[in-house]
Protein backbone atom coordinates (compact mmCIF):
# COMPACT_ATOMS: atom_id res chain seq x y z
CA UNK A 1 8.31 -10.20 31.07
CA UNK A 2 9.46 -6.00 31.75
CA UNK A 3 12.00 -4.54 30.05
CA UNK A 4 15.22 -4.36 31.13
CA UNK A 5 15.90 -2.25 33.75
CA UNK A 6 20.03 -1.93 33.10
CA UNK A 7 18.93 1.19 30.49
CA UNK A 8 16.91 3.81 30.74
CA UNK A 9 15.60 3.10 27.18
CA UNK A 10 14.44 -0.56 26.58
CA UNK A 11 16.93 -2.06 24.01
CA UNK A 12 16.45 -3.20 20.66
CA UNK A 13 18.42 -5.47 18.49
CA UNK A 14 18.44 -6.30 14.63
CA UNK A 15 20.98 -8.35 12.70
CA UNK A 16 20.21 -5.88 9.77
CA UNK A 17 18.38 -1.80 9.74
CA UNK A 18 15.50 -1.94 8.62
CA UNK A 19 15.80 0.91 6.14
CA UNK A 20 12.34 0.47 4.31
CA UNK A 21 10.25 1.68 7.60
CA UNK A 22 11.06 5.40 6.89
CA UNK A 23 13.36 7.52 8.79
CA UNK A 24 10.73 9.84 10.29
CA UNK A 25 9.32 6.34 12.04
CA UNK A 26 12.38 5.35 12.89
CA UNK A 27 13.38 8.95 14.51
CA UNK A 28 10.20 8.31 16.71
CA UNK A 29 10.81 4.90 17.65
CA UNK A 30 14.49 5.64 18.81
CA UNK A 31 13.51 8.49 20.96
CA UNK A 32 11.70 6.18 23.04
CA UNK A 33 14.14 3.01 22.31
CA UNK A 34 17.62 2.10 22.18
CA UNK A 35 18.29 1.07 18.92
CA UNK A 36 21.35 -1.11 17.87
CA UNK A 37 22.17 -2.68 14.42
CA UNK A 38 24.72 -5.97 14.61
CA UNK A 39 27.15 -5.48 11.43
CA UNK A 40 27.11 -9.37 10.34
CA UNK A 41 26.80 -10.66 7.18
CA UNK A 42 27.02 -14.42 7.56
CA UNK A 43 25.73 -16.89 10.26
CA UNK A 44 29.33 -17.42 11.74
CA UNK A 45 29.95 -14.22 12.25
CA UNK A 46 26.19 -13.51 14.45
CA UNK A 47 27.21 -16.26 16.33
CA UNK A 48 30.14 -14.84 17.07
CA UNK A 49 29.49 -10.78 17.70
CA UNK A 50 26.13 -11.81 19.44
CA UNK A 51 27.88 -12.54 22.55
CA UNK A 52 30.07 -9.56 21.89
CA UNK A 53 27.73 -6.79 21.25
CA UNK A 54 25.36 -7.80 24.30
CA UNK A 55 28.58 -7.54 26.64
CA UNK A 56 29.33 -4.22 25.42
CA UNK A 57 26.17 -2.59 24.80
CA UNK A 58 23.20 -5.37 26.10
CA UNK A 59 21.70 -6.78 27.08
CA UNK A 60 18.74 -6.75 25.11
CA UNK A 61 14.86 -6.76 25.62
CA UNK A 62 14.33 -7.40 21.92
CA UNK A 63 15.28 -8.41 18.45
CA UNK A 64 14.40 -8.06 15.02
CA UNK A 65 15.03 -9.91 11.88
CA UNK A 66 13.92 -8.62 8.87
CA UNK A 67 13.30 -10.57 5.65
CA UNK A 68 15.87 -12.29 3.25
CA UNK A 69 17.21 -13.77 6.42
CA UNK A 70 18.52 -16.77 4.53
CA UNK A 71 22.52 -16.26 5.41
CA UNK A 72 21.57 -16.84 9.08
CA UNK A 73 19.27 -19.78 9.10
CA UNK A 74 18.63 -21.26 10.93
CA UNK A 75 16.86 -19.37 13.69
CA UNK A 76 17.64 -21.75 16.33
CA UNK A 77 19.61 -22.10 19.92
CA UNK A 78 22.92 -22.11 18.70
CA UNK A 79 22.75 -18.78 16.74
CA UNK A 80 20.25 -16.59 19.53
CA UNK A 81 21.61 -18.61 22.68
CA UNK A 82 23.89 -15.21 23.65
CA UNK A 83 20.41 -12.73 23.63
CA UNK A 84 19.31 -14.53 26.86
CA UNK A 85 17.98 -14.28 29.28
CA UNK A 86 17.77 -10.56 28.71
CA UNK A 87 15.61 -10.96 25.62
CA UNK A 88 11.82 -11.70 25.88
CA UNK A 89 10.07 -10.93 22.32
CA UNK A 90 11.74 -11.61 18.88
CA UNK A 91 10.02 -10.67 15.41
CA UNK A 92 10.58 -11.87 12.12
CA UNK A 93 9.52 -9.90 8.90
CA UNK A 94 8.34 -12.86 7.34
CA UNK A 95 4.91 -14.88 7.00
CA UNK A 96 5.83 -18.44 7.25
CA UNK A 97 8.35 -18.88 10.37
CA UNK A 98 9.50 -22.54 9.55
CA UNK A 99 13.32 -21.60 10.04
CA UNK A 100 12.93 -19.92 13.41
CA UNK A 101 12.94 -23.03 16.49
CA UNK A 102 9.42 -21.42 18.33
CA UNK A 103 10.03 -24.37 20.53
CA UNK A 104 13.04 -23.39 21.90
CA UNK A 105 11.90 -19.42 22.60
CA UNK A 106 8.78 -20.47 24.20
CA UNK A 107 10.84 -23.01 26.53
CA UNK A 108 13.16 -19.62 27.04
CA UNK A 109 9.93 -17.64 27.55
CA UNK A 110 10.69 -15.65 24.35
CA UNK A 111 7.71 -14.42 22.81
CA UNK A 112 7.94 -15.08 18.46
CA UNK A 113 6.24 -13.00 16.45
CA UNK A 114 5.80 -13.23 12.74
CA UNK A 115 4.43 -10.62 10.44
CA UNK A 116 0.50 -11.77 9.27
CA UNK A 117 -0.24 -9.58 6.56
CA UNK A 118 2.49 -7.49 5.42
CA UNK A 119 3.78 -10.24 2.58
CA UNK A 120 0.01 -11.43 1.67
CA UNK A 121 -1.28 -9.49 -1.33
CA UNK A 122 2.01 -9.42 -2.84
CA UNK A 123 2.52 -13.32 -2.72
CA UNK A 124 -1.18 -13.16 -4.17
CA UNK A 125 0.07 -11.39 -6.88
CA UNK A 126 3.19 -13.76 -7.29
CA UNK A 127 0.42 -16.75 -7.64
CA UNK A 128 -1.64 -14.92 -10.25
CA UNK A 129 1.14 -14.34 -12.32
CA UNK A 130 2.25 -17.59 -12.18
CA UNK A 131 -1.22 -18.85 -12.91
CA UNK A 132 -1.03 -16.98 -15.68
CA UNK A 133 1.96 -17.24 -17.21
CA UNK A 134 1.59 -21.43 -17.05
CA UNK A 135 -2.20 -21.11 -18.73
CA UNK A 136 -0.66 -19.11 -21.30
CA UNK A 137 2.57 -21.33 -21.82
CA UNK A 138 4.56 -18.41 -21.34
CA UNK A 139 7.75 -19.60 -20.69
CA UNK A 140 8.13 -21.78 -23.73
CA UNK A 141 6.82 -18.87 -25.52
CA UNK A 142 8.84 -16.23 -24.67
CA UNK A 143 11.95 -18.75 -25.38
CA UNK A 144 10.28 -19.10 -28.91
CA UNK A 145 10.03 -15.35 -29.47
CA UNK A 146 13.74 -15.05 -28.48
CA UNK A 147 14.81 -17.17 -30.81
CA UNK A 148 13.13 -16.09 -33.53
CA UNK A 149 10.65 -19.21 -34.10
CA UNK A 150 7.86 -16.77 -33.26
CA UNK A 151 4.60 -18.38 -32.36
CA UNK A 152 5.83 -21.94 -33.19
CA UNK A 153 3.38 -23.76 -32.15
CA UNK A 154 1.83 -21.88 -28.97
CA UNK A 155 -1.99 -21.43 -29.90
CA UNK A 156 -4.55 -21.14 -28.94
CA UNK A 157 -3.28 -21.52 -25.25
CA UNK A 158 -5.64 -21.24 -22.19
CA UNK A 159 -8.33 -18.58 -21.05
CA UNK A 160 -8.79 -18.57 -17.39
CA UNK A 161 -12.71 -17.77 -17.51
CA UNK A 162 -14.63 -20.44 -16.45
CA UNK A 163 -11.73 -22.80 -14.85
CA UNK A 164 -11.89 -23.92 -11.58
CA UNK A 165 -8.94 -22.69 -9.10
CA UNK A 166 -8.30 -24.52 -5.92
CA UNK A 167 -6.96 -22.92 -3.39
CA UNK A 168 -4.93 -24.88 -0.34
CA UNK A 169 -5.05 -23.03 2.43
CA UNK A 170 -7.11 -19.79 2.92
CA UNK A 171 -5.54 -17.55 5.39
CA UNK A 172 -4.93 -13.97 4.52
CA UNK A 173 -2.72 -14.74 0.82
CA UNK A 174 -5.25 -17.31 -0.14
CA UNK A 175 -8.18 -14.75 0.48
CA UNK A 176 -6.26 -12.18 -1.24
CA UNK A 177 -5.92 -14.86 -4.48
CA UNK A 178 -9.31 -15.27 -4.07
CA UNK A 179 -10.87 -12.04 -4.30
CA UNK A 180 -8.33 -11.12 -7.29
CA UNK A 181 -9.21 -14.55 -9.49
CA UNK A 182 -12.90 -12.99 -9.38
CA UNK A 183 -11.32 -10.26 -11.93
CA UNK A 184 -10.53 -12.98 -14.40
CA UNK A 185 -14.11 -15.08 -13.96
CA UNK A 186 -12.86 -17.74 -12.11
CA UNK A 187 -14.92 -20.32 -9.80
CA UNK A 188 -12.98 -20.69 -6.62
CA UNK A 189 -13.11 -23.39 -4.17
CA UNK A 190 -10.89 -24.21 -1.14
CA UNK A 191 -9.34 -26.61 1.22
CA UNK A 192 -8.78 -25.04 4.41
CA UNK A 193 -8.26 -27.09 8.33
CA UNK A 194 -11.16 -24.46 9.44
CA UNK A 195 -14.00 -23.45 7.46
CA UNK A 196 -14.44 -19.72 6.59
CA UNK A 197 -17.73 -18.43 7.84
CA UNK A 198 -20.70 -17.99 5.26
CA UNK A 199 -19.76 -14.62 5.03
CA UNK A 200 -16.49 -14.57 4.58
CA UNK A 201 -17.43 -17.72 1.88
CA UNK A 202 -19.71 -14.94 0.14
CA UNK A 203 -17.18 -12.20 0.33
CA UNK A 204 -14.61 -14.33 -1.39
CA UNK A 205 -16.77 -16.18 -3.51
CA UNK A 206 -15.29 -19.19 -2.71
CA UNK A 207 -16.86 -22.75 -1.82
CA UNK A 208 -15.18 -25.11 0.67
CA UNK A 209 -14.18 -28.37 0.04
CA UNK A 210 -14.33 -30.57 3.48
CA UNK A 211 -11.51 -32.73 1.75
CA UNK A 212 -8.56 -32.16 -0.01
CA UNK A 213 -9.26 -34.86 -2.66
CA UNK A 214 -12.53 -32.91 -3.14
CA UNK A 215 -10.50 -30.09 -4.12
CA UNK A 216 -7.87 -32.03 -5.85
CA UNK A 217 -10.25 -33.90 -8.23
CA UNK A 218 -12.54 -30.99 -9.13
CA UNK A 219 -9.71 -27.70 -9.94
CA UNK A 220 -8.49 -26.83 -13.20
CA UNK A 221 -6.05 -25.02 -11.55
CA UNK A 222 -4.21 -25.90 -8.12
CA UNK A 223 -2.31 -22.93 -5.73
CA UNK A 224 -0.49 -24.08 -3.09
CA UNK A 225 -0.87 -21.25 -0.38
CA UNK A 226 -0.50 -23.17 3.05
CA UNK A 227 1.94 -22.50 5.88
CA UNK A 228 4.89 -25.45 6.08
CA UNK A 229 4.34 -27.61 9.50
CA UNK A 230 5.19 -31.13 10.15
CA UNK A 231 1.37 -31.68 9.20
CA UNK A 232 1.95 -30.03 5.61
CA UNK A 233 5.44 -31.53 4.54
CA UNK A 234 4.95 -33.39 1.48
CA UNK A 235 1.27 -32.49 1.51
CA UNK A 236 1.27 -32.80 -1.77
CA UNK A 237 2.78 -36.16 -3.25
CA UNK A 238 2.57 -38.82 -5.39
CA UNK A 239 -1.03 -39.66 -4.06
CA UNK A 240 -2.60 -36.42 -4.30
CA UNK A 241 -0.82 -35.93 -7.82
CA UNK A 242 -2.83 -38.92 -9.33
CA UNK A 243 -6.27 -37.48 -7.47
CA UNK A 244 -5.87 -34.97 -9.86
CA UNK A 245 -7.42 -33.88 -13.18
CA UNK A 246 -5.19 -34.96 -16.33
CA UNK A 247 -3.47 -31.94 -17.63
CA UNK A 248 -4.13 -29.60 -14.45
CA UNK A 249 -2.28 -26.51 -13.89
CA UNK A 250 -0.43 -26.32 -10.75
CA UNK A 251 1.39 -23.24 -8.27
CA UNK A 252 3.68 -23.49 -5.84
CA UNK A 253 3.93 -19.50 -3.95
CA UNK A 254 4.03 -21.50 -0.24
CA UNK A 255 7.06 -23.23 0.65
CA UNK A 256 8.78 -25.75 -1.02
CA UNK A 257 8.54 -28.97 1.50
CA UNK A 258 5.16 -29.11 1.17
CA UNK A 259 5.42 -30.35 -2.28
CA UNK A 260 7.06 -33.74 -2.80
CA UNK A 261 9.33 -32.55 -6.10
CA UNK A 262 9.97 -36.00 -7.35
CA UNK A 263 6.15 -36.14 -7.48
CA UNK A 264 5.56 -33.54 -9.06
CA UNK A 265 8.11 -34.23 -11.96
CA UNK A 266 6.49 -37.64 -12.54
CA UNK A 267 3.01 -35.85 -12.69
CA UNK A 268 4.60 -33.63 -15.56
CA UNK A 269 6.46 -36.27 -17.33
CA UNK A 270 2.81 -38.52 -17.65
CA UNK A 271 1.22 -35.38 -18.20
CA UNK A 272 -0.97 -35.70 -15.38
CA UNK A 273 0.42 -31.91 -14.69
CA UNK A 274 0.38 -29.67 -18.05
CA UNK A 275 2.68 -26.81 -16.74
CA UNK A 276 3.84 -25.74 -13.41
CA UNK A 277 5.09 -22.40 -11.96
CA UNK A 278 6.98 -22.52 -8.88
CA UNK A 279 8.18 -19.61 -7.04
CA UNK A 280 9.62 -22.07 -3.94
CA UNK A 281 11.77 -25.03 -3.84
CA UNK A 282 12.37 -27.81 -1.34
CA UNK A 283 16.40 -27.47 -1.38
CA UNK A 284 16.19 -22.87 -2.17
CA UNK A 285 18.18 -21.97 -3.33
CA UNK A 286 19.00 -25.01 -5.42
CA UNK A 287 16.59 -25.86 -8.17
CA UNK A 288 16.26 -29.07 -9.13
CA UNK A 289 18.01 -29.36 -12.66
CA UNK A 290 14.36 -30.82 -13.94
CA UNK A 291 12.63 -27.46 -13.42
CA UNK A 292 15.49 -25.61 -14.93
CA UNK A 293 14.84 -27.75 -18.32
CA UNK A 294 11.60 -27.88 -18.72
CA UNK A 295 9.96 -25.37 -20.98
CA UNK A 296 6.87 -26.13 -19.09
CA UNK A 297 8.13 -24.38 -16.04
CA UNK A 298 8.11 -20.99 -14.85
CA UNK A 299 9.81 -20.02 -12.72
CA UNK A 300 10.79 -17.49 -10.15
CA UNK A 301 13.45 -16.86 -7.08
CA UNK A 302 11.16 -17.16 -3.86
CA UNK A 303 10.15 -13.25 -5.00
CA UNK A 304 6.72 -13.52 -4.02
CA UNK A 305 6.86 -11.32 -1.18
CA UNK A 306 9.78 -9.55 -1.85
CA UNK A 307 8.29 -6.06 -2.92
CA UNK A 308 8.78 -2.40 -1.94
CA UNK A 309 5.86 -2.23 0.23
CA UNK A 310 5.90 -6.05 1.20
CA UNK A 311 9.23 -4.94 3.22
CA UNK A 312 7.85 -1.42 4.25
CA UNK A 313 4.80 -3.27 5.74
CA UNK A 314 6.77 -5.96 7.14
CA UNK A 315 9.25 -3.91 9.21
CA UNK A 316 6.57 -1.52 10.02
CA UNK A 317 4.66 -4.72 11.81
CA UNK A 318 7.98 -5.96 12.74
CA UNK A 319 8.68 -2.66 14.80
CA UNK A 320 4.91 -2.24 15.86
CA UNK A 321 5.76 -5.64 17.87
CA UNK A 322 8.04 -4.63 20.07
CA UNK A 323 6.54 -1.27 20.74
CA UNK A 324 3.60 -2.59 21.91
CA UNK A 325 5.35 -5.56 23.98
CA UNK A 326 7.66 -3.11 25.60
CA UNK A 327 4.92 -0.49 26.55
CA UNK A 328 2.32 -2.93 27.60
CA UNK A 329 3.99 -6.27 27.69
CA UNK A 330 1.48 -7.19 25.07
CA UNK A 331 2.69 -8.55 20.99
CA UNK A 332 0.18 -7.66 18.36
CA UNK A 333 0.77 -10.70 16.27
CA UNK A 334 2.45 -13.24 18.81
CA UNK A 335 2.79 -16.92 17.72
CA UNK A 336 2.90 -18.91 21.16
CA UNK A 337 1.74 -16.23 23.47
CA UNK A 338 -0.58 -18.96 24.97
CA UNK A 339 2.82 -21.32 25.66
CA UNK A 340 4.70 -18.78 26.93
C-alpha cells in the first residue's frame, strides 16, 4: 500500500483541476505532492492518454475525479486499467458512487473513496425546493403568469404545516432535510435499513418507520434520499405507488433507478401522485418526454449538489483523501477499506 518510490514526491492524478479548492491549498498540497492534470475531455480520449501520460510522467499513487464526471462514465476497468498497478487510492467528488466498478478496485487493491458530506445540505436544499415548488403548483403557475392567464386557476394551493414528510433513507442529506422541514412545521418520519439512535431521533425530530409501507401509507409528502444499489433499483414501483396516499406529493433528489418511471407516470395519470419534482432521471440526461409535458412536474438538471461550496467541499475532501492515505496509508472516508 506505500507510495511509489519512482518519485521523490508521491504522484497525483486528476482527469480535471480541481479549481474550486483554492490556490493557497493547492500551493500547499503540491509542495508535498506531484500534481498532474490529464487534458481529456471525452471518455475516448482518457482511455487513450491514460496509458500515455503514466509512461511519460507515472506512474501514479493516486487519482482524483471531481464531480460532473458524466463524459467519462463509466468508472470501470476499461477506462482506469492503464493507472495500475501503480495506483492504490482513487476519490470521487461525488456522494453516490454507482458509476465507479468498487468491485473491480478492491479486486486491484485500490482503495475508493467517495465524498460523505460535501454534497449533503445542498441536495437538502434541492429537495426542499422541490417540495415546495410541487405543494405550491409552481410550475403550472409560473407557465400561467408567463402567459398572461395570471392566477388561472391556482388557489388556494398547499401549506406545508402540518403534512407529514417521509423521508427514504436518512444518512447525512436526509438528516439535513430533516432538521430544515422543522422550519416549515412539518412532522417527519423515516424509513431507514438502520435505525437512528433515540437521540439522534430527538435531534431530528423524526420517527422511524420499521417498514417502508409504514412510511408509504402514512406521508403527505414522499423524498426519495437513498443511495442507488442493486437492493434500491426500482425501490419504488408500481407496488409501493398504490401503498400510497391518493394525491401525495412526491421527490426524487437521489438517483434516478431507484424510481421505476413508468410507475410513477401511471401514479400521476390516476392521480394517485398530485405533482412530482424530480431533480434525477433513470436514462440523465434524457428526460422522459412525459415529465417534460406535464405541468405537474418540476423539474431540474441533476443540480442538487452542484453548488459553489458543494464543489469547494467536495474537492477539499477529495484532496484530504489522498493526503492522509499517502502520509499514513490511512483514507478518511474509504468505501471498501475492509475488502481491500
Amino acid at each position: 500500500m506505500a507510495p511509489s518510490a519512482i518519485s521523490d514526491k508521491p504522484k497525483v492524478l486528476a482527469f480535471t483541476y480541481p479549481e474550486c479548492a483554492g490556490e493557497e491549498y493547492m500551493k500547499e498540497f503540491k509542495a508535498k505532492f506531484q500534481f498532474d492534470v490529464l487534458e481529456a475531455t471525452t471518455r475516448e480520449e482518457v482511455i487513450r492518454k491514460v496509458p500515455e501520460k503514466v509512461a511519460s510522467s507515472g506512474p501514479y499513487d493516486a487519482l482524483l475525479i471531481r464531480m460532473g464526471t458524466k463524459p467519462y462514465e463509466p468508472f470501470d476497468a476499461e477506462l482506469l486499467q492503464g493507472l495500475l498497478p501503480g495506483c492504490k487510492i482513487m476519490v470521487s467528488g461525488s456522494a453516490g458512487y454507482n458509476e465507479f466498478d468498487v468491485d473491480w478496485m478492491t479486486k486491484n487493491g485500490v482503495i475508493f473513496c467517495n465524498t460523505r458530506n460535501a454534497v449533503s445540505e445542498a441536495t437538502a436544499d434541492m429537495a426542499i425546493f422541490l417540495m415546495l415548488a410541487v405543494l405550491k403548483d409552481a410550475t403550472r403557475a409560473e407557465n400561467s403568469a408567463r402567459t398572461g392567464k395570471w392566477r388561472h386557476d391556482h388557489s388556494p394551493t398547499v401549506d406545508p404545516s402540518g403534512l407529514t414528510l417521509g423521508i427514504i433513507g436518512m444518512g447525512s442529506i436526509g438528516k439535513h432535510l430533516a432538521h430544515k422541514a422543522a422550519v416549515f412545521n412539518m412532522k417527519v418520519q423515516y424509513y431507514n435499513r438502520n435505525q437512528l439512535s433515540a437521540k439522534e431521533e430527538s435531534r431530528y425530530g423524526a420517527a422511524y418507520c420499521a417498514r417502508l409501507n409504514e412510511l408509504l401509507s402514512t406521508s403527505d409528502v414522499i423524498s426519495v434520499n437513498c443511495p442507488l444499489n442493486d437492493a434500491t433499483t426500482k425501490m419504488i414501483s408500481h407496488e409501493q405507488f398504490a401503498k400510497m396516499k391518493d394525491g401525495v406529493f412526491f421527490v426524487n433528489t437521489a438517483r434516478g433507478p431507484i424510481v421505476d418511471e413508468d410507475a410513477l407516470i401511471e401514479a400521476m395519470e390516476t392521480g394517485k401522485v398530485r405533482r412530482a419534482g424530480l431533480d434525477v432521471f433513470e436514462e440523465e440526461p434524457e428526460i422522459k418526454q412525459y415529465f417534460i409535458d406535464s405541468d405537474r412536474c418540476t423539474l431540474q438538471p441533476h443540480l442538487g449538489g452542484l453548488t459553489n461550496a458543494s464543489w469547494q467541499r467536495a474537492e477539499l475532501e477529495c484532496l484530504e483523501n489522498i493526503r492522509s492515505f499517502l502520509e499514513t496509508g490511512k483514507a478518511i472516508s474509504p468505501v471498501n477499506e475492509n475488502e481491500v
